[in-house]
Protein backbone atom coordinates (compact mmCIF):
# COMPACT_ATOMS: atom_id res chain seq x y z
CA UNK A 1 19.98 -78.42 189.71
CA UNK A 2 21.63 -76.25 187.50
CA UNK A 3 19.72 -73.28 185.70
CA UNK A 4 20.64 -70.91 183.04
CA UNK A 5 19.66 -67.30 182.14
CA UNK A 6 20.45 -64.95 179.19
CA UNK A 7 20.95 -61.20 179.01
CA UNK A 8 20.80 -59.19 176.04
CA UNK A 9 22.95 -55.74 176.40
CA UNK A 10 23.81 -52.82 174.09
CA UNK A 11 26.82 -50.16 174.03
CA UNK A 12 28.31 -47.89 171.91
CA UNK A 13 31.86 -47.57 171.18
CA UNK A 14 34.49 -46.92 168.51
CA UNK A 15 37.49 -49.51 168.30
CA UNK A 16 39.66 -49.49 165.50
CA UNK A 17 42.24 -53.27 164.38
CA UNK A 18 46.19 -52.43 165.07
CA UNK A 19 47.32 -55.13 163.15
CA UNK A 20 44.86 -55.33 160.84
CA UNK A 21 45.60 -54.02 156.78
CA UNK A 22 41.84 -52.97 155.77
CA UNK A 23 39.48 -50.53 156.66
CA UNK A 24 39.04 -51.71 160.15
CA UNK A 25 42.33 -50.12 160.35
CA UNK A 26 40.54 -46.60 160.42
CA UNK A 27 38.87 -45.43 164.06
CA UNK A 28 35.53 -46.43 163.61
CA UNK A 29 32.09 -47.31 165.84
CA UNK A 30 29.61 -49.52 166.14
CA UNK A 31 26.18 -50.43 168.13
CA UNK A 32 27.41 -53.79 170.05
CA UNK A 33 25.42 -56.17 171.36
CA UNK A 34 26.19 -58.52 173.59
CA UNK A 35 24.23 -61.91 174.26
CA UNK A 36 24.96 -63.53 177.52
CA UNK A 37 24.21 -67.33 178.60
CA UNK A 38 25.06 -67.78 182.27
CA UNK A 39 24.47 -70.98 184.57
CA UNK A 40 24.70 -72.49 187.70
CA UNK A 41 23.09 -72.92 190.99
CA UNK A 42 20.00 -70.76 192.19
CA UNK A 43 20.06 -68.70 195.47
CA UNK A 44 18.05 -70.49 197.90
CA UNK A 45 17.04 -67.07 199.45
CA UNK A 46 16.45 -65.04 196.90
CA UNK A 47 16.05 -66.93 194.27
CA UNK A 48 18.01 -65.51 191.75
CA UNK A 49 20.50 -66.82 189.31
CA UNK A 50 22.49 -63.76 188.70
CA UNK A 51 21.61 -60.16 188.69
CA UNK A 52 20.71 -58.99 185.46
CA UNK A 53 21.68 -55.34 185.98
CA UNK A 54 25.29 -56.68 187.19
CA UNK A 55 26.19 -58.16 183.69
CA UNK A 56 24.74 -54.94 182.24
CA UNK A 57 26.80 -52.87 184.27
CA UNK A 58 30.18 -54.59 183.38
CA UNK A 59 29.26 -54.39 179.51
CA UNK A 60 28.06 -50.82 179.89
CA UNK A 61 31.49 -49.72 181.36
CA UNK A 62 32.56 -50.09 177.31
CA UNK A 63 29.39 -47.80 176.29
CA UNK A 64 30.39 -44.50 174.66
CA UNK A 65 34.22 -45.10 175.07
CA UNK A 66 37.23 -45.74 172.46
CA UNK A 67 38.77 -49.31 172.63
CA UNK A 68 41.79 -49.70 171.58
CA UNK A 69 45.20 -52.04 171.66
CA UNK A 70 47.44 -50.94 174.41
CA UNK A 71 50.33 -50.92 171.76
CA UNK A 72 48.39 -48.54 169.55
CA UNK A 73 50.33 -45.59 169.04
CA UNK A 74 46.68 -43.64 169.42
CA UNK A 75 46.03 -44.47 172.37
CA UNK A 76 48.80 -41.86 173.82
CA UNK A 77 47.32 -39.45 171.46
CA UNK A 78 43.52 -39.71 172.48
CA UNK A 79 44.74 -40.29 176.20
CA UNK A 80 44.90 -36.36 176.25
CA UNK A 81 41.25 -35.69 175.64
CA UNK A 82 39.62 -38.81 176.98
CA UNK A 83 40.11 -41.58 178.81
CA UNK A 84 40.91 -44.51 176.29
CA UNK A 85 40.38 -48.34 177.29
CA UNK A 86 43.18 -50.76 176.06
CA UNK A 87 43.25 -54.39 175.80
CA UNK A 88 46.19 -56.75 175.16
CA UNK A 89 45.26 -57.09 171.92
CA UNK A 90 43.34 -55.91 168.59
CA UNK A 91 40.00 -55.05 170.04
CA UNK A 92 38.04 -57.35 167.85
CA UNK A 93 34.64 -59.02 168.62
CA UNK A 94 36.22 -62.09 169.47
CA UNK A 95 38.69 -60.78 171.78
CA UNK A 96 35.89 -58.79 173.40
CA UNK A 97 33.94 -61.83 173.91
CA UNK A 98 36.52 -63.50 175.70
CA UNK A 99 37.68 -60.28 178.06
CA UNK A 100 33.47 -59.95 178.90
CA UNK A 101 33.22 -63.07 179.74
CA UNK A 102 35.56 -62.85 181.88
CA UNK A 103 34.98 -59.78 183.51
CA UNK A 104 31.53 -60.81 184.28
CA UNK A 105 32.56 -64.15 185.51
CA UNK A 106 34.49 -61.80 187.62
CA UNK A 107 32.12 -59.68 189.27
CA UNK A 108 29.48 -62.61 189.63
CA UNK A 109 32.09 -64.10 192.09
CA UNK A 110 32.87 -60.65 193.99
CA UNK A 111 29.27 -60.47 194.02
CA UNK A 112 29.28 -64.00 196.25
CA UNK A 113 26.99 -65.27 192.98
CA UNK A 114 28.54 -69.09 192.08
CA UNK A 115 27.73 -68.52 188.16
CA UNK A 116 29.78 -68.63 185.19
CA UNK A 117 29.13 -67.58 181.48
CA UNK A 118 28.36 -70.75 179.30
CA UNK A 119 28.50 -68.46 176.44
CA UNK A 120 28.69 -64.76 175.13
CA UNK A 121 27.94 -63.47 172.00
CA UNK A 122 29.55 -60.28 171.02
CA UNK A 123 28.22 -58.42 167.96
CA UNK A 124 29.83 -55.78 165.81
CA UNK A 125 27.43 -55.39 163.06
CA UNK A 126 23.40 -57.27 162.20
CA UNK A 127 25.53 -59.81 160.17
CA UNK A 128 28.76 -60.42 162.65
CA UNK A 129 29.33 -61.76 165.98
CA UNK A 130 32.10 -63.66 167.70
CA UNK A 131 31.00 -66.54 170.11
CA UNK A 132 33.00 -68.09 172.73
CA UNK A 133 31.40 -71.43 175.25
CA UNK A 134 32.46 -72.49 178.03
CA UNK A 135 34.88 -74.63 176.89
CA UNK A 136 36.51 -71.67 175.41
CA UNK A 137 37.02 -69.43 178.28
C-alpha cells in the first residue's frame, strides 16, 4: 500500500530573472514556501514514510542565500562577498519547483527511503506559486 505525506517549509532568499524585461529583473527577495506531497511505501521498521526534517533540510540549504542564473553576469560580482547559488536557468518558481523536487527525490534515495515527490508547490508571493506532479518531473 502506498501512502503519502506533505511538508510545508519556509526560506528566505533573494533571486532576481536574467532574461526577464520587468522588475523581476532587479535583485530582489522573497519569503518562499514550499509545499511538498511525497508517496510511496512505508518502512516496515520504523514506520515512517520519509523524514520530515530531511525535505526541510534540502529546502533550507536555499534559506538566506542569493539565487541566481549561472550565466548572470552578477553572480561573478557577488561571488566575492558571498557564496552565490546558480541554476541552469532563470531562478523562477517554476524552475525551483522542478530542481527541489529533484533534489529531495535525491536525498530520499541516499537516505535508503523508496519515496518520490508526487508534487511540490513552490511559492514566491501569498498570490503565486508554481506546481509541478509527478508526471512533470
Amino acid at each position: 500500500m502506498e501512502t503519502r505525506i506533505y511538508k510545508e517549509v519556509f526560506f528566505e532568499a533573494s533571486h532576481r530573472l536574467f532574461h526577464y524585461k520587468g522588475k523581476c529583473y532587479r535583485l530582489h527577495g522573497h519569503q518562499w514556501r514550499v509545499e511538498v506531497w511525497m508517496d510511496g511505501k512505508v518502512d516496515s521498521e520504523s514506520g515512517i514514510l520519509v523524514d520530515y526534517n530531511l525535505i526541510k533540510e534540502v529546502v533550507h540549504r536555499y534559506d538566506h542565500q542569493v539565487i541566481l542564473n549561472r550565466d548572470d553576469p552578477m553572480v561573478a560580482c557577488l561571488s566575492q562577498f558571498q557564496e552565490v547559488i546558480t541554476t541552469d536557468g532563470d531562478p523562477t518558481s517554476e524552475h525551483l519547483a522542478a530542481l527541489l523536487a529533484g533534489q529531495i527525490t535525491e536525498a530520499c534515495a541516499g537516505a535508503g527511503t523508496p519515496a518520490r515527490v508526487r508534487k511540490i508547490r513552490v511559492w514566491e508571493s501569498t498570490s503565486c506559486y508554481a506546481e509541478c506532479s509527478h508526471e512533470d518531473l
